[in-house]
N, C-alpha and C. Protein backbone atom coordinates (compact mmCIF):
# COMPACT_ATOMS: atom_id res chain seq x y z
N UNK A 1 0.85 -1.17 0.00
CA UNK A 1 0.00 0.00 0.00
C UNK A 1 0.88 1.21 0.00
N UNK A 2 0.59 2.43 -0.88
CA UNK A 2 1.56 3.39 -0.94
C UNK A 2 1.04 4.43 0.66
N UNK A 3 1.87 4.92 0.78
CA UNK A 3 1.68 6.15 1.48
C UNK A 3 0.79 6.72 1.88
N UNK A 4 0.78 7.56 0.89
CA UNK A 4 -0.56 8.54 0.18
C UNK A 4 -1.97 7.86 1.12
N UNK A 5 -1.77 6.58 0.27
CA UNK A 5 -3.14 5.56 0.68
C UNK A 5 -3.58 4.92 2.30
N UNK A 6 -2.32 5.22 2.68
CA UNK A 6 -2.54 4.94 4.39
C UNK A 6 -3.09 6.24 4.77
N UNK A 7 -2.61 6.85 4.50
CA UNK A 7 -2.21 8.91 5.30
C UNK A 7 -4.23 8.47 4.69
N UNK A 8 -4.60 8.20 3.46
CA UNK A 8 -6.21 8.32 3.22
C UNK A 8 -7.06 8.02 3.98
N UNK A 9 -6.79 6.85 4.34
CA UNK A 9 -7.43 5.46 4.55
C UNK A 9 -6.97 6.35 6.17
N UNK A 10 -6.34 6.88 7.10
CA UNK A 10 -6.50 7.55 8.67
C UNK A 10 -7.08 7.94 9.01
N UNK A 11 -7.30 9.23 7.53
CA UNK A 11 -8.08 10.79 7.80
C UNK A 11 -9.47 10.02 7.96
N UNK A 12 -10.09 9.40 7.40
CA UNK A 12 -11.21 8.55 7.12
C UNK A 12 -11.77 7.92 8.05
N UNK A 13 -10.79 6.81 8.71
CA UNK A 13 -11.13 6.54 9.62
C UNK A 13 -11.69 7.62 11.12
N UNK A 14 -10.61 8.89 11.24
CA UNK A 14 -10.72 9.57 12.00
C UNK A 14 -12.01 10.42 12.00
N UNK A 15 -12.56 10.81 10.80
CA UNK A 15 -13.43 11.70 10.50
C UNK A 15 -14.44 10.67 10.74
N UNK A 16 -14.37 9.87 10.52
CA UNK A 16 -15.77 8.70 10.81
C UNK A 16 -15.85 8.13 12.59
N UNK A 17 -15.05 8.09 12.73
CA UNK A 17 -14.74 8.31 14.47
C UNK A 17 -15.72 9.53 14.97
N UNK A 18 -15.11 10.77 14.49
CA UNK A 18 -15.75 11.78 15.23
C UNK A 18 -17.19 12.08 14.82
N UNK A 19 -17.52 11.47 13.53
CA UNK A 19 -18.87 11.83 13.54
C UNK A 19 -19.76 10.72 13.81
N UNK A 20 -19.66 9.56 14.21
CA UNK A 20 -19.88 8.48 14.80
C UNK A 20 -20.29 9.31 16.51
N UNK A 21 -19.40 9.43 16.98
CA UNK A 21 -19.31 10.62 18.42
C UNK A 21 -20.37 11.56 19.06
N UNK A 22 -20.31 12.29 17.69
CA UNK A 22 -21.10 13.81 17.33
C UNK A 22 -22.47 12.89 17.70
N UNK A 23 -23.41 11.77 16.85
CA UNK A 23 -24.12 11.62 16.37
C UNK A 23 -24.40 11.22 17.83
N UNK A 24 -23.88 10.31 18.54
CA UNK A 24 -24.42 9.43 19.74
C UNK A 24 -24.30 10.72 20.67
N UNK A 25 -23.49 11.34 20.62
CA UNK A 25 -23.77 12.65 21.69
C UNK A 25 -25.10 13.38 21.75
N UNK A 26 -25.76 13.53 19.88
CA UNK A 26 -26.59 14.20 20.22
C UNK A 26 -28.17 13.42 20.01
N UNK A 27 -27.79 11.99 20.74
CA UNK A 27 -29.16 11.47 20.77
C UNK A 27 -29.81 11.54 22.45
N UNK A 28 -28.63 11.91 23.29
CA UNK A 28 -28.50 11.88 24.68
C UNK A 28 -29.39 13.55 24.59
N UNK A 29 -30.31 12.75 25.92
CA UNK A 29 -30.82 14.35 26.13
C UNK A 29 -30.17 14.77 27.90
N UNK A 30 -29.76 15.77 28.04
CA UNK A 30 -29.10 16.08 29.17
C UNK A 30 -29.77 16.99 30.36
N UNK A 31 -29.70 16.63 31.31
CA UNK A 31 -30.94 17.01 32.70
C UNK A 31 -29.86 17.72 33.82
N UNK A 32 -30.29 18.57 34.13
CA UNK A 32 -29.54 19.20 34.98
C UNK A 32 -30.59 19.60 36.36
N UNK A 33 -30.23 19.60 37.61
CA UNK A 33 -30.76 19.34 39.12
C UNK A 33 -29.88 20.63 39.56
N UNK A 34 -30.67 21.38 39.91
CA UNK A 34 -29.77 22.63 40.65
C UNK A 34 -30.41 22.22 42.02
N UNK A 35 -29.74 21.88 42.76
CA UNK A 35 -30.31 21.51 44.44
C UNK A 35 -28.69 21.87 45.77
N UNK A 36 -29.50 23.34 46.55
CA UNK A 36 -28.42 23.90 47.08
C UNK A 36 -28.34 22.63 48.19
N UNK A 37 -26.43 22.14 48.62
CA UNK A 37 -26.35 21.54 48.97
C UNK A 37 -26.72 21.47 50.22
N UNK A 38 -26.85 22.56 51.24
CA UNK A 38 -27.59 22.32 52.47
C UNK A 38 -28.93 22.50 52.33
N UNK A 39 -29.64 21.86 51.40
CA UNK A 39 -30.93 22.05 51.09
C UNK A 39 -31.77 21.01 51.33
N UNK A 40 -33.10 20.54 51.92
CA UNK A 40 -33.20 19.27 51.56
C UNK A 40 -35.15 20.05 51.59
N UNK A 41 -35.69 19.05 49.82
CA UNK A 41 -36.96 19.22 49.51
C UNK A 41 -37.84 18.23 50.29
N UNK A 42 -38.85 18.68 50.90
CA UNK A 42 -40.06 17.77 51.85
C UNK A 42 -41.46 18.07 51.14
N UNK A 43 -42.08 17.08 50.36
CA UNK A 43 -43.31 17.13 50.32
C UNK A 43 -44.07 16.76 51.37
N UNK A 44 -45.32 17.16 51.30
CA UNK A 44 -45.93 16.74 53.07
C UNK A 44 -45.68 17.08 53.47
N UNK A 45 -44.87 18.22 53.95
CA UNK A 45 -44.55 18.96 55.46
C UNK A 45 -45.18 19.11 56.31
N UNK A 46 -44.95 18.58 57.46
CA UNK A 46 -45.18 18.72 58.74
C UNK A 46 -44.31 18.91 60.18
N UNK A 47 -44.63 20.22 60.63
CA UNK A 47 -43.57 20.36 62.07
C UNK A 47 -44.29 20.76 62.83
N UNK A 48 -44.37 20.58 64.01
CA UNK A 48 -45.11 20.77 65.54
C UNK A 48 -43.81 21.43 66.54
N UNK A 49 -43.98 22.38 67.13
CA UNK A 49 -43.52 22.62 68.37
C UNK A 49 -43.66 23.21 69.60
N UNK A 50 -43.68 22.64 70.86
CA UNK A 50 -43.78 23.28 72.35
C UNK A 50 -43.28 24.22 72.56
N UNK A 51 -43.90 25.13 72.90
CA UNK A 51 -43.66 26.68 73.07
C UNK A 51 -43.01 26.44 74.40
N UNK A 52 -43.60 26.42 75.05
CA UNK A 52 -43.07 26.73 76.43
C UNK A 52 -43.41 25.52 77.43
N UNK A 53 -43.78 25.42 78.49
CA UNK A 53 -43.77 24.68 79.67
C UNK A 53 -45.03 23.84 80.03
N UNK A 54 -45.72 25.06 79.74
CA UNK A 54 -47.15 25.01 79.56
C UNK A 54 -48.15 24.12 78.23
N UNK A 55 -47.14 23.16 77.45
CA UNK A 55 -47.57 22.50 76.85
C UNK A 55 -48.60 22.91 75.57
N UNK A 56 -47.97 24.86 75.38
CA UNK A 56 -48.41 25.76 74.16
C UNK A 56 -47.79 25.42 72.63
N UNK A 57 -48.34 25.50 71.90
CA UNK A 57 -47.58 24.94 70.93
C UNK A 57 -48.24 25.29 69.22
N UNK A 58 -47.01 25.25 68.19
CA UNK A 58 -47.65 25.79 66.91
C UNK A 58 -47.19 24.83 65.82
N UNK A 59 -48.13 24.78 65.15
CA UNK A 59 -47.88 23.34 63.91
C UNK A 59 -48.16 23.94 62.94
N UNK A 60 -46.75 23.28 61.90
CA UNK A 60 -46.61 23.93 60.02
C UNK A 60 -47.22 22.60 59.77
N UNK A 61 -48.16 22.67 58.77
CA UNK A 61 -48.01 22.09 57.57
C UNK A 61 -48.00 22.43 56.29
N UNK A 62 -47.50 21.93 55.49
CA UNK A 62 -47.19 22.49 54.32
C UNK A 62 -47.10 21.18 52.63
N UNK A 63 -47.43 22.27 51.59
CA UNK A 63 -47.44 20.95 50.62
C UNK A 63 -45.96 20.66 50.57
N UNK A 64 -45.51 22.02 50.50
CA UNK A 64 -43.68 21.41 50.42
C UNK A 64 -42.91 22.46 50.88
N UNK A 65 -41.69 22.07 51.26
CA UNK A 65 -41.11 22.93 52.51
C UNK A 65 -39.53 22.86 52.07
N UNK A 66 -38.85 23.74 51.61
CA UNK A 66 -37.42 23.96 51.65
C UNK A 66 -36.88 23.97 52.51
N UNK A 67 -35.94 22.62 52.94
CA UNK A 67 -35.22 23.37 54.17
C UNK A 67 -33.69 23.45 53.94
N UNK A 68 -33.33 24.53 54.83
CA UNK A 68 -31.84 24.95 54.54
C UNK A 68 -31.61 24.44 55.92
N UNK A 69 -30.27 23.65 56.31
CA UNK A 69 -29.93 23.21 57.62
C UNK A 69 -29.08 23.86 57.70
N UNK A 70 -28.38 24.83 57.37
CA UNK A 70 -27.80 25.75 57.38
C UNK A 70 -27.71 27.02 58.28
N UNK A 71 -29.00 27.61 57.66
CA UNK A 71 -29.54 28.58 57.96
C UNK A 71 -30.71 28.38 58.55
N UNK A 72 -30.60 27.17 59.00
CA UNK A 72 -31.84 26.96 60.00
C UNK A 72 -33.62 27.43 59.52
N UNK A 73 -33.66 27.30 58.09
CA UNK A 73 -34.69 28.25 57.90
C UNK A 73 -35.50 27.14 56.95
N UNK A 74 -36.90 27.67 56.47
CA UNK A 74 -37.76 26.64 55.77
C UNK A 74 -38.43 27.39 54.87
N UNK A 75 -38.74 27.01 53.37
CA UNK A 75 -39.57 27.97 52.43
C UNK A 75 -40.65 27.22 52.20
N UNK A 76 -41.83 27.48 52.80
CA UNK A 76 -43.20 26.67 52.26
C UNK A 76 -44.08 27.20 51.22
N UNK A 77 -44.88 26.38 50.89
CA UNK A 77 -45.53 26.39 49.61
C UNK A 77 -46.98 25.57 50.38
N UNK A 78 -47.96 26.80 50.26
CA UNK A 78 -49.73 26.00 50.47
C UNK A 78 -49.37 25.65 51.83
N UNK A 79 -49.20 26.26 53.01
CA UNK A 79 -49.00 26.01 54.12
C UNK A 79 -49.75 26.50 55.01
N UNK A 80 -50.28 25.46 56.22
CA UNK A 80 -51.42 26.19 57.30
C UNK A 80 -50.40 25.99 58.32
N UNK A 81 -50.70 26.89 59.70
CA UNK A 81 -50.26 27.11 60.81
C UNK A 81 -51.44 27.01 61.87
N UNK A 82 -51.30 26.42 62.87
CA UNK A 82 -52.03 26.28 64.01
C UNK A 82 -51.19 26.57 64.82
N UNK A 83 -51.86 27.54 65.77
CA UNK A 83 -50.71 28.12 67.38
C UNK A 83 -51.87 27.97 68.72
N UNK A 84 -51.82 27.63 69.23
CA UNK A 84 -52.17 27.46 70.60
C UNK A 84 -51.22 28.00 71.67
N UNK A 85 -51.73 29.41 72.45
CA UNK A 85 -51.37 29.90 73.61
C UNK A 85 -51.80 30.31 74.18
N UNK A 86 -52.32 29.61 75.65
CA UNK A 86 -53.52 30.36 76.63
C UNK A 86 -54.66 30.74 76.03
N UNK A 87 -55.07 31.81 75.65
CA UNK A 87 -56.16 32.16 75.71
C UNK A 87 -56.39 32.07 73.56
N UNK A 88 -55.17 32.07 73.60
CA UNK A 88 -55.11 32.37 71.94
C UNK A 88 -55.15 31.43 70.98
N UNK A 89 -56.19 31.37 70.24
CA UNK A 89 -56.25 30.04 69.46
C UNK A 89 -56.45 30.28 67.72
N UNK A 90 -55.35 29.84 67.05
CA UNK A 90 -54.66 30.64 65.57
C UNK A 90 -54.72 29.30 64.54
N UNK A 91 -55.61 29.48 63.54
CA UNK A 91 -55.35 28.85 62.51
C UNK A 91 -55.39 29.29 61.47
N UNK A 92 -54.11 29.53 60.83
CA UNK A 92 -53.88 30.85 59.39
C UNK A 92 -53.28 29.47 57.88
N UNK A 93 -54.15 30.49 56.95
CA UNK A 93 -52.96 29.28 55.94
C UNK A 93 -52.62 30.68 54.83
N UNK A 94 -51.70 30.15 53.89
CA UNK A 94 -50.87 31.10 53.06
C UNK A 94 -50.61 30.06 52.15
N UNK A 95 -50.19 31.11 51.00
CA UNK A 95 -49.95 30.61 49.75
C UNK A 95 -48.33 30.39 50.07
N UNK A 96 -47.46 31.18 50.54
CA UNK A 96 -46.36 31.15 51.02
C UNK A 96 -45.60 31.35 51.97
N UNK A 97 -44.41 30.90 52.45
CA UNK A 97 -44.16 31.27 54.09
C UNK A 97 -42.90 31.10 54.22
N UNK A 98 -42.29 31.66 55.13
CA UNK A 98 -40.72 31.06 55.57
C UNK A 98 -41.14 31.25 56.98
N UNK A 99 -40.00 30.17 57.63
CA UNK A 99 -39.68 29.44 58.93
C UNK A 99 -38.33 30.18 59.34
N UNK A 100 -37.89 31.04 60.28
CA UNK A 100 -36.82 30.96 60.50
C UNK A 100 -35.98 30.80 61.88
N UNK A 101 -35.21 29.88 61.87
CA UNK A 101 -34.86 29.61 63.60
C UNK A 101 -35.88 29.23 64.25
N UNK A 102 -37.07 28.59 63.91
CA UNK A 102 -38.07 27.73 64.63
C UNK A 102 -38.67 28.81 65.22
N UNK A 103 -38.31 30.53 65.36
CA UNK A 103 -38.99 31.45 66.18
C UNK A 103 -39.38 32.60 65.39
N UNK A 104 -39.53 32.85 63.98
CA UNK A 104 -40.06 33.87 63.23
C UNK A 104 -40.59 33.23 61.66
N UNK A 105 -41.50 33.80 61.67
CA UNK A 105 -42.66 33.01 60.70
C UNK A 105 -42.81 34.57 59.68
N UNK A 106 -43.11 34.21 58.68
CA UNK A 106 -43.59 35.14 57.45
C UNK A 106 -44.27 34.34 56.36
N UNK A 107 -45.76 35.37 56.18
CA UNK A 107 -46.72 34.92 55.11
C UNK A 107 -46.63 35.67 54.24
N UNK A 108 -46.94 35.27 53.08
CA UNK A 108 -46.89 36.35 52.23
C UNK A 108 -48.36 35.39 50.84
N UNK A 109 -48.99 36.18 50.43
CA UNK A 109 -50.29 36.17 49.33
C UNK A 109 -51.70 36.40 50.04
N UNK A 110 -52.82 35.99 49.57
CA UNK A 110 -53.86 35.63 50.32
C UNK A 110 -53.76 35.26 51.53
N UNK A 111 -54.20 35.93 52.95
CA UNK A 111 -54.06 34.60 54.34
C UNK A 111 -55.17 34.91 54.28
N UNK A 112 -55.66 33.68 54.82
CA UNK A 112 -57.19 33.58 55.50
C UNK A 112 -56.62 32.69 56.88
N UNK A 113 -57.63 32.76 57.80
CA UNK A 113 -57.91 32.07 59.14
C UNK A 113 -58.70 32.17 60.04
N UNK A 114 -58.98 31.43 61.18
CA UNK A 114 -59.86 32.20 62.67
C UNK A 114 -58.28 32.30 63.35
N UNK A 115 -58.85 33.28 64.18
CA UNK A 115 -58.01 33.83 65.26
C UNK A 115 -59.27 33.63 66.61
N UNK A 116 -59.35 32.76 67.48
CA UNK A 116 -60.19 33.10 68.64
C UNK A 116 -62.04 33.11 68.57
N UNK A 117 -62.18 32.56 67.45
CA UNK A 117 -63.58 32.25 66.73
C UNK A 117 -63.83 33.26 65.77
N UNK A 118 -62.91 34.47 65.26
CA UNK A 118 -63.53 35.16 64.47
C UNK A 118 -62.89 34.94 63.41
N UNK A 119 -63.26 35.00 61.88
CA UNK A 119 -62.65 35.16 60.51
C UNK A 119 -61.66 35.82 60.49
N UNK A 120 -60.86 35.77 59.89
CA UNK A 120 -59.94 36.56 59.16
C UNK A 120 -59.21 36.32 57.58
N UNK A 121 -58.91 38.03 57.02
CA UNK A 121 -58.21 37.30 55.81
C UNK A 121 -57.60 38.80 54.75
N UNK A 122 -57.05 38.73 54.33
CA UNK A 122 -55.95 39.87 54.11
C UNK A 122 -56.45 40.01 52.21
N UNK A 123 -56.31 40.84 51.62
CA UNK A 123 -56.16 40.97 50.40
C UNK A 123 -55.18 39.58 49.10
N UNK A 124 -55.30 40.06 48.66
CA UNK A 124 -54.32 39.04 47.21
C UNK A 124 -52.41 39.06 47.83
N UNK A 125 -52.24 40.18 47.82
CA UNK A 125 -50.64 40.43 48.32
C UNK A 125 -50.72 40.47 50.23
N UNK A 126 -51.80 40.20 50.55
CA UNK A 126 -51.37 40.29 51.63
C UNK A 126 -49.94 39.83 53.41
N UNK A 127 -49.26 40.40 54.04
CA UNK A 127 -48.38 39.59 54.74
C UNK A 127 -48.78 39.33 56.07
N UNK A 128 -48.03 38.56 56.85
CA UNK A 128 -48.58 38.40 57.99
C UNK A 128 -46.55 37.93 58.64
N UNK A 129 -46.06 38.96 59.77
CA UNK A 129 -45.00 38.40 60.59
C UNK A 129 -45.76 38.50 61.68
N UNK A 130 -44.70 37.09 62.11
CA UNK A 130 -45.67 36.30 63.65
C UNK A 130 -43.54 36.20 64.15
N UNK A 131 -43.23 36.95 65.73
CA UNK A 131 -42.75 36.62 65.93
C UNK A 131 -42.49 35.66 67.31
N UNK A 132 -42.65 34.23 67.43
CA UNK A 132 -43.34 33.31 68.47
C UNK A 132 -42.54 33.41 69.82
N UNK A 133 -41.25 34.02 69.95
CA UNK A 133 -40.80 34.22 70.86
C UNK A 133 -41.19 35.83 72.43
N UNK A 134 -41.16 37.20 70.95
CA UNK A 134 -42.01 37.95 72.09
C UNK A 134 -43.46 38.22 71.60
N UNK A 135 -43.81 36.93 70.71
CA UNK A 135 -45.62 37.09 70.58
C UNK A 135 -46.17 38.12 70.24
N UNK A 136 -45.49 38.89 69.12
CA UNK A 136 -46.41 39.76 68.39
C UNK A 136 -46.11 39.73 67.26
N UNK A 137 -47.44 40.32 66.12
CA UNK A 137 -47.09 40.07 65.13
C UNK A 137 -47.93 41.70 64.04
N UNK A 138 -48.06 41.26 63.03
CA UNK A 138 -48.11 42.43 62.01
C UNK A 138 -48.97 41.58 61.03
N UNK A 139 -50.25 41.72 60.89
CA UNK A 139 -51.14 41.27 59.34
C UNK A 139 -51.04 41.98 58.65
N UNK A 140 -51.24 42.57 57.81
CA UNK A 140 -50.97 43.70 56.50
C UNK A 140 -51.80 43.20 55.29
N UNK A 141 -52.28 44.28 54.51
CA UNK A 141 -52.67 44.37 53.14
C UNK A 141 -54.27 43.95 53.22
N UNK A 142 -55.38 45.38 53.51
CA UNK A 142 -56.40 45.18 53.27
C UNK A 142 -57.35 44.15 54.36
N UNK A 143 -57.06 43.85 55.73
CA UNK A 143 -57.23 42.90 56.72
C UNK A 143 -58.70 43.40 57.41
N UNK A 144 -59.36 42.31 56.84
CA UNK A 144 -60.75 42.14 57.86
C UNK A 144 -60.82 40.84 58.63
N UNK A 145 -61.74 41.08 59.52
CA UNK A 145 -62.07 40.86 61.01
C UNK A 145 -63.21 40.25 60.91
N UNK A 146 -64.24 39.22 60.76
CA UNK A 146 -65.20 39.39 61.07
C UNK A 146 -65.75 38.00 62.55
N UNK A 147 -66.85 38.82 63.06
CA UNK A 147 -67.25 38.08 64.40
C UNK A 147 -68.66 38.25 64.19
N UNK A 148 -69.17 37.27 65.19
CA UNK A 148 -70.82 37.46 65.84
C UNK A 148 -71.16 38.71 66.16
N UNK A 149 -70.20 39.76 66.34
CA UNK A 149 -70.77 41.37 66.78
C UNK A 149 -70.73 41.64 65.24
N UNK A 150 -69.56 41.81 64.38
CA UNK A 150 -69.34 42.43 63.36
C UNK A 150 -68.51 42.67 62.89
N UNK A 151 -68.19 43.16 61.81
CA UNK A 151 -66.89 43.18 61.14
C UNK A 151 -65.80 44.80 61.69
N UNK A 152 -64.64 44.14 61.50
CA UNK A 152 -63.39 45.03 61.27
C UNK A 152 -62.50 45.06 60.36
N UNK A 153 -61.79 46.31 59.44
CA UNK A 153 -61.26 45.85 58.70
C UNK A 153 -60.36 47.29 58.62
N UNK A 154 -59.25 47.25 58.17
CA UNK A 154 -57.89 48.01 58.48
C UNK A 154 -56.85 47.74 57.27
N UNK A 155 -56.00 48.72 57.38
CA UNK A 155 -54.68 48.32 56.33
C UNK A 155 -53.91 47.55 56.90
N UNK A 156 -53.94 47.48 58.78
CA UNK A 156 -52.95 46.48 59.13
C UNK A 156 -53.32 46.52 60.38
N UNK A 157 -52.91 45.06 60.97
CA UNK A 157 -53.17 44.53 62.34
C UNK A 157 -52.03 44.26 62.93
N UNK A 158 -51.65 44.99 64.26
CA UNK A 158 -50.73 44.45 65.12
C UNK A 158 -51.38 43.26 66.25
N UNK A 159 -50.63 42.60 66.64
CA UNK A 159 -50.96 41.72 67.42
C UNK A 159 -50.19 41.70 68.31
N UNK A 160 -50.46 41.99 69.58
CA UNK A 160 -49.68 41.31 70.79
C UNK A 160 -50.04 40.53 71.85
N UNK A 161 -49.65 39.49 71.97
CA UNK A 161 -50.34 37.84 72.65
C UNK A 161 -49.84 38.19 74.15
N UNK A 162 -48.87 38.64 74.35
CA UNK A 162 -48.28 38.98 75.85
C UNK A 162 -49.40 39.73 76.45
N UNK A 163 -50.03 40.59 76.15
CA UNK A 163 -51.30 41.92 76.65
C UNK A 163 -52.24 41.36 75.96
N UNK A 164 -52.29 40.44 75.13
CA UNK A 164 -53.60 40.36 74.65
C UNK A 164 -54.70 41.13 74.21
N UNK A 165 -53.62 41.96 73.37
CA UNK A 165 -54.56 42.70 72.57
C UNK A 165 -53.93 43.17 70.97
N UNK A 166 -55.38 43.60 70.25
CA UNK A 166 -55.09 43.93 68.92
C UNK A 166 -54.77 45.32 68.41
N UNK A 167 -54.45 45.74 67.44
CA UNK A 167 -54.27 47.00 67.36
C UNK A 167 -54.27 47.31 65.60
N UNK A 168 -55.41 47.92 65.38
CA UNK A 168 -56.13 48.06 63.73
C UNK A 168 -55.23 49.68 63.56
N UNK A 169 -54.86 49.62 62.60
CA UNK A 169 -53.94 50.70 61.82
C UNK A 169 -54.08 51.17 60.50
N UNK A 170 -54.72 52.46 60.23
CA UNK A 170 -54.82 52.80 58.76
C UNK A 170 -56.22 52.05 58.07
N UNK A 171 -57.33 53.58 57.86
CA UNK A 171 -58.58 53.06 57.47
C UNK A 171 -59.48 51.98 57.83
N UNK A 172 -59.27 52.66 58.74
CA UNK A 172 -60.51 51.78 60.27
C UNK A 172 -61.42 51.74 59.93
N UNK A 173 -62.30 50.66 59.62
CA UNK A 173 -63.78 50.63 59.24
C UNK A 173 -64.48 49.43 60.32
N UNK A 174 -65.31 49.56 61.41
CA UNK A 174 -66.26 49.32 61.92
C UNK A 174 -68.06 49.30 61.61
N UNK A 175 -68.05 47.84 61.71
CA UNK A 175 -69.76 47.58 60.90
C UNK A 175 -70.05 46.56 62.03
N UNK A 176 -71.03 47.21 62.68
CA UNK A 176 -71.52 46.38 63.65
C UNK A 176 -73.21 45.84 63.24
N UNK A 177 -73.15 44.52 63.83
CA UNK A 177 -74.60 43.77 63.01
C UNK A 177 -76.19 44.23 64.02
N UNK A 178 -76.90 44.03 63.60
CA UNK A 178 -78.15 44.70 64.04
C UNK A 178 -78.79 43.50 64.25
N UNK A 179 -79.35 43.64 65.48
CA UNK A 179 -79.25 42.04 65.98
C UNK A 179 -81.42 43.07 66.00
């Protein structure tokens, strides 16, 4: 065999190599997982915890719950909250929420709930911080009230569980029912 005819008979082979390559490369379809490493995804979420001594206590559930072990913190998705303390009895749900340090809570979209037998429920953007350690918190965005006396409704609700009392802020509207 001359020369020429090997040096042919290489290129050939080589070029048929790489497109042999090319071809199986691009029958592969390729998936990529971005998942931060102190991260771990929970469908079903569920957490319960004892407040204090007194056997007080507040429960997440959630459809799914980010948690960072890191940062000690949790991102929920479709999540209700139940809190039980003394006299105070809280069941809120949200379209969204974070957990942080097991002692500060944030809602954020639609909340609805009872607070103590009465309705409650905030606008489309509405927020709600609950901080569980000195027990007060902040509803926001468009927040009515309603009870067996009648409705309340405000731009924003403070809450403080220590004094046990509420505090309506910005376009106070009172409608009491006519019994």
């Amino acid at each position: 065999m001359g020369r020429n005819k090997k040096f042919f008979l290489l290129v050939i082979f080589i070029v048929g190599a790489v497109v042999a390559v090319s071809l199986f490369k691009s029958d592969k379809t390729n998936v990529t997982i971005n998942v931060k490493k102190d991260s771990v995804v929970i469908n079903n979420f569920e957490m319960a915890k004892v407040v204090d001594e007194k056997n007080n206590f507040y429960k997440l559930n959630a459809d799914q719950a980010v948690l960072n072990r890191k940062a000690r913190s949790a991102d929920l998705v479709d999540f209700v909250l139940v809190y039980k303390k003394g006299s105070t009895d809280l069941t809120a749900s949200a379209d969204k929420g974070f957990l942080e340090e097991e002692v500060r809570m944030d809602a954020t979209g639609k909340i609805q709930g009872v607070i103590n037998g009465r309705d409650f429920e905030t606008g489309e953007s509405g927020s709600f911080h609950y901080d569980f350690e000195t027990e007060t918190g902040v509803l926001d965005g468009d927040v009515t009230i309603t009870g067996t006396e009648g409705t309340i409704s405000s731009d924003k609700l403070f809450i403080y569980n220590k004094t046990k009392s509420l505090e309506f802020d910005g376009n106070v509207k009172i409608l009491y029912k006519n019994y």
